[in-house]
Protein backbone atom coordinates (compact mmCIF):
# COMPACT_ATOMS: atom_id res chain seq x y z
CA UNK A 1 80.52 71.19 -19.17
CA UNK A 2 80.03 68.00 -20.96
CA UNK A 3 83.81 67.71 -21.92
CA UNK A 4 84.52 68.06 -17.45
CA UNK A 5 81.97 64.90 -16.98
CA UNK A 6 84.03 62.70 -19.50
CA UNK A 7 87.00 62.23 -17.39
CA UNK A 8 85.41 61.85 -14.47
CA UNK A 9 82.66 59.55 -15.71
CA UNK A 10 86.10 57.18 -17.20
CA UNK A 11 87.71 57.33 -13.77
CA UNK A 12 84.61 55.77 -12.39
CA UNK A 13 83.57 53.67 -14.93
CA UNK A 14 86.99 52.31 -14.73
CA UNK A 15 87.27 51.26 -11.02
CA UNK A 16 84.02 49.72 -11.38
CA UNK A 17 84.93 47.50 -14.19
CA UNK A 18 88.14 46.71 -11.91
CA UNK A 19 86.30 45.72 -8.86
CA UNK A 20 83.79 44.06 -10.98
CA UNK A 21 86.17 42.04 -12.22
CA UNK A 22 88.67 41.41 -9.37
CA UNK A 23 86.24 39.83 -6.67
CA UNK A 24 84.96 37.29 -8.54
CA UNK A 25 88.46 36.04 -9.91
CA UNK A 26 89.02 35.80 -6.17
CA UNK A 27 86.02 33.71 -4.88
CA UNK A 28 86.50 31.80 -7.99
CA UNK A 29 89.83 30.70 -6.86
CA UNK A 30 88.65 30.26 -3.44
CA UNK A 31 85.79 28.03 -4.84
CA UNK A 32 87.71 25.77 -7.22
CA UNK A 33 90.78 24.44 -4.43
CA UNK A 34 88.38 24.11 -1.11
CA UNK A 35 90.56 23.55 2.08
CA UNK A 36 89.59 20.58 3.40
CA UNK A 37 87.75 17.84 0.47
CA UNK A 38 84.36 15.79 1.91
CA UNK A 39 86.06 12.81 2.18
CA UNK A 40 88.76 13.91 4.07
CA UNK A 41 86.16 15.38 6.46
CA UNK A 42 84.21 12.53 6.48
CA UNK A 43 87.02 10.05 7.16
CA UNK A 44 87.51 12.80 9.81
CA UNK A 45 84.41 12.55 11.12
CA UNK A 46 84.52 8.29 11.15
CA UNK A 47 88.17 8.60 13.25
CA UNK A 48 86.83 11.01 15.76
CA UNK A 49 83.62 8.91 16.17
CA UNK A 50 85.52 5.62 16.30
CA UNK A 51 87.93 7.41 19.11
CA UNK A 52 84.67 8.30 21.28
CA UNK A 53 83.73 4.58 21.02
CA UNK A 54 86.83 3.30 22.38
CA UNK A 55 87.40 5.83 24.95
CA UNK A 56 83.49 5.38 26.22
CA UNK A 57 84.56 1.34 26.00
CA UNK A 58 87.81 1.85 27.88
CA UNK A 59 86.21 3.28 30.92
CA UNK A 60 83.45 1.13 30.80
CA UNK A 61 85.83 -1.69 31.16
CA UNK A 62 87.07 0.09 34.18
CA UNK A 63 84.32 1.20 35.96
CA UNK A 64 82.55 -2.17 35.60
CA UNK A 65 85.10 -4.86 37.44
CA UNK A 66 83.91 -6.16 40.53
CA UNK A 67 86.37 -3.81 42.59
CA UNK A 68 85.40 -0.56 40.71
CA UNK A 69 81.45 -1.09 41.87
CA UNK A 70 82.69 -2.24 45.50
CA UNK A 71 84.79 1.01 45.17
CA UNK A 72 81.91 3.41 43.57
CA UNK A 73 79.01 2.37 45.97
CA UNK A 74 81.77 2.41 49.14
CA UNK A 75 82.22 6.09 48.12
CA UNK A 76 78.60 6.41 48.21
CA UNK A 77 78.32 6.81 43.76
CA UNK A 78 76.21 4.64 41.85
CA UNK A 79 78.05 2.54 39.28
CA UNK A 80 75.21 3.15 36.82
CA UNK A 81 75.59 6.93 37.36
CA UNK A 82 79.09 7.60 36.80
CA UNK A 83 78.45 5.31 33.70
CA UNK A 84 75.93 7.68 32.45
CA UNK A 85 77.83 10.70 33.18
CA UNK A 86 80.55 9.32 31.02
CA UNK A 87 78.32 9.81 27.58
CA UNK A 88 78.33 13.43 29.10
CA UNK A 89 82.27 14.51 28.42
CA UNK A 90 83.23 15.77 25.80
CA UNK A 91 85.80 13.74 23.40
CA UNK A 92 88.53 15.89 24.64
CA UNK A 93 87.66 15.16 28.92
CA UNK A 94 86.45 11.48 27.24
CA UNK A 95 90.36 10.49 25.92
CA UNK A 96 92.05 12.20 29.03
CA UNK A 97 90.14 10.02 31.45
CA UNK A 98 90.14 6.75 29.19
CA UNK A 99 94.00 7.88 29.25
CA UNK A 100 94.25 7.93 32.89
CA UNK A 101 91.81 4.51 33.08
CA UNK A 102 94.10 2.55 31.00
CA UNK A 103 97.39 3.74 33.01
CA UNK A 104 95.82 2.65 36.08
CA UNK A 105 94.66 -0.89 35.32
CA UNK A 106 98.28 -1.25 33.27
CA UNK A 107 100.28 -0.13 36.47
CA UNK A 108 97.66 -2.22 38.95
CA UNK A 109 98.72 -5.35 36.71
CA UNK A 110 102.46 -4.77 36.61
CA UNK A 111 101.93 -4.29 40.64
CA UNK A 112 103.54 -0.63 40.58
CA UNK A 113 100.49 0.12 42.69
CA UNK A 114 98.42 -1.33 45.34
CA UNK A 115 95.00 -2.14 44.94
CA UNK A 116 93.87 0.37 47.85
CA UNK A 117 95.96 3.04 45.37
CA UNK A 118 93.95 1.65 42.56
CA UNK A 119 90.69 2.04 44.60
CA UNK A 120 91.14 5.40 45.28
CA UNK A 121 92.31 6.35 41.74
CA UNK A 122 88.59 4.17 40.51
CA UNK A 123 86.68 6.81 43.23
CA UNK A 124 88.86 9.84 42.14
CA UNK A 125 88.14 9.45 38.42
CA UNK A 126 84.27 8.76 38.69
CA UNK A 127 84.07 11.98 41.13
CA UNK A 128 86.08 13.72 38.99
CA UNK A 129 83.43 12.64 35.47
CA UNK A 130 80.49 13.43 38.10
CA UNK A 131 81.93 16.92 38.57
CA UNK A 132 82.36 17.54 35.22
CA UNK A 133 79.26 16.45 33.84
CA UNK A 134 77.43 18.41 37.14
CA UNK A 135 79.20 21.81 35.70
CA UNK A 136 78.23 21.49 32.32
């Protein structure tokens, strides 16, 4: 009986010494090239922070000229509110609107639209931040 155990404890003893020694070779490799370095992340982090800023900015700018608040408070929205509720979007809601902001105020100035068009677009984007900060 003890010669029937010797294979058996070999074939075992063997698998664990391959296991034992294929995982780790594996999470060391994983371990020594990481995806993504801290710096990278970090500079990441900086860009995506310094994007918020500018977009938050950018529709600041917008909603605080003299016809924006006549605009906001004719539509029966505080100016302070829908300033508030900005801080509320997230960064991708945040660049769309500061998108849509900027296109605006560029196409009011080259007079491809009217400043009633320009009003409404001012009430339409403020409901549309007050909506979106209501759902969330």
């Amino acid at each position: 009986m003890h010669m029937q155990a010797n294979p058996f404890l070999k074939v075992c003893s063997a698998a664990a010494l391959l296991a034992a020694f294929a995982v780790p070779q594996s999470l060391a490799a994983q371990a020594v090239a990481p995806l993504v370095s801290s710096s990278d992340l970090q500079k990441a982090t900086v860009d995506a922070s310094h994007q918020r800023e500018q977009n938050q900015k950018s529709l600041d700018r917008f909603f605080s000229s003299t016809e924006a608040r006549q605009a906001l408070e004719s539509s029966h929205m505080r100016p302070e509110q829908v300033q508030k509720a900005v801080s509320g979007l997230s960064d991708q809601e945040l660049a769309q609107l500061a998108r849509r902001a900027d296109t605006a105020q560029k196409d009011f100035a080259a007079g491809t639209i009217s400043n009633r068009d320009l009003l409404l677009i001012i009430v339409a984007i403020a409901a549309l931040i007050l909506i979106i900060v209501a759902v969330h």
